[in-house]
Protein backbone atom coordinates (compact mmCIF):
# COMPACT_ATOMS: atom_id res chain seq x y z
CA UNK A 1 -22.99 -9.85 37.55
CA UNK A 2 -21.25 -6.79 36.50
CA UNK A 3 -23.59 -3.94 34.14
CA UNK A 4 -22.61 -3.35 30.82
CA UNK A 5 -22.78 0.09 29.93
CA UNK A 6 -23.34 -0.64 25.85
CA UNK A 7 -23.57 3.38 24.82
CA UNK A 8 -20.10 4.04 26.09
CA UNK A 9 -18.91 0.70 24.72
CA UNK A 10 -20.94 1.70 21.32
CA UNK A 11 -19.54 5.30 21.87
CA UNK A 12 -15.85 4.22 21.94
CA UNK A 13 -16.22 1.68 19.18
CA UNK A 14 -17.33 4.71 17.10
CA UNK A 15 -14.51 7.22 18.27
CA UNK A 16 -11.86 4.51 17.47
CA UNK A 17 -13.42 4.06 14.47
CA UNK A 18 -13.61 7.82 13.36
CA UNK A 19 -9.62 8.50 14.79
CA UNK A 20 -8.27 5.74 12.57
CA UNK A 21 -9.80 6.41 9.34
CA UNK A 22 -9.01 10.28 9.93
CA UNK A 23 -5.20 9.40 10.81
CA UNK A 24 -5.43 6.73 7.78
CA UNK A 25 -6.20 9.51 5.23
CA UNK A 26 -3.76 11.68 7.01
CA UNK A 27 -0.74 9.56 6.51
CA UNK A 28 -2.05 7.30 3.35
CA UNK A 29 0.23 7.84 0.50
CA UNK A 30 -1.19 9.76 -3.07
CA UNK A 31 -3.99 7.63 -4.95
CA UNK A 32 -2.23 5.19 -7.31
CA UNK A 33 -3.80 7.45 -9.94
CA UNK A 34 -1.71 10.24 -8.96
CA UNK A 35 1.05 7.95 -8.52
CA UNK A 36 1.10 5.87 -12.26
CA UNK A 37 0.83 9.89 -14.07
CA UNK A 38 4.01 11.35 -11.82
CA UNK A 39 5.85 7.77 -13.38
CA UNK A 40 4.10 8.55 -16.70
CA UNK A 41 5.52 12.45 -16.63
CA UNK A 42 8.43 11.13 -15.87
CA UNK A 43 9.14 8.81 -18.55
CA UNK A 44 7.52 11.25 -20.95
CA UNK A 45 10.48 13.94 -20.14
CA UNK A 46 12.95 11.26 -20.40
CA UNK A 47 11.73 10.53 -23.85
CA UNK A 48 10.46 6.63 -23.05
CA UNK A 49 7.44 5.37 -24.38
CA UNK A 50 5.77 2.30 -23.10
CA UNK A 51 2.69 0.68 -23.76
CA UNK A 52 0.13 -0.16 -21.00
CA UNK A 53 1.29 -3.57 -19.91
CA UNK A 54 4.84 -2.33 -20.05
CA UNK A 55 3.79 0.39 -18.15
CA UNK A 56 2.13 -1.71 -15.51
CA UNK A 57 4.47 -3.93 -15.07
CA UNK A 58 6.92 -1.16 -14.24
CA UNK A 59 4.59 -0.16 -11.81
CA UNK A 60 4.78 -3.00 -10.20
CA UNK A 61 8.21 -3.74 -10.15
CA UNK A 62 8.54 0.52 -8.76
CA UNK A 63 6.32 -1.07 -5.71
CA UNK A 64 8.28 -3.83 -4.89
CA UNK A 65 11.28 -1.08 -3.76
CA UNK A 66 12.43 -1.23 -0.04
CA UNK A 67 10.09 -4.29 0.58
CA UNK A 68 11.42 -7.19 2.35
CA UNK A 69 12.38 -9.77 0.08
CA UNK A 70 10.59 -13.40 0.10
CA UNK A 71 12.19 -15.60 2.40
CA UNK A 72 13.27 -18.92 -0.47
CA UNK A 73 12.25 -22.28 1.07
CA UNK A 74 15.10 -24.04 2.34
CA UNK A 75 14.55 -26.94 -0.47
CA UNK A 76 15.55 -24.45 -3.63
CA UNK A 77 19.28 -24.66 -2.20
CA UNK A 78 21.72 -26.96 -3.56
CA UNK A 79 23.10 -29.32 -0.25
CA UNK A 80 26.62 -29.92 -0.61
């Protein structure tokens, strides 16, 4: 029966740990808070007003941009 060593095993379970959250703040994008008042300036200088659910829902449609599009089940097509 082979030893387990559990401190190194602990060890390394904590230094994996501690690398990806540092690399994951490193590399995460701005807080949506900073995000929504850059769109918000941005409007503002172009002179549009919305209200909040306006607002949010351009939000949302900003962070659907460059993702992949839904894949549409093959029974939503017309067979010929």
């Amino acid at each position: 029966m082979k030893k387990c060593n559990c401190f190194a095993l602990a060890a390394a379970f904590v230094g994996g740990a501690v690398a990806g959250a540092t690399l994951g703040l490193l590399f995460a994008p701005e807080k949506g808070e900073d995000q929504r008042a850059k769109i918000k300036a941005a409007l503002d200088k172009r002179g549009l007003k919305l209200d909040k659910e306006s607002f949010e829902k351009l939000v949302e449609e900003i962070k659907q941009v460059g993702r992949k599009p839904e894949a549409v089940p093959a029974e939503d097509f017309d067979a010929e």
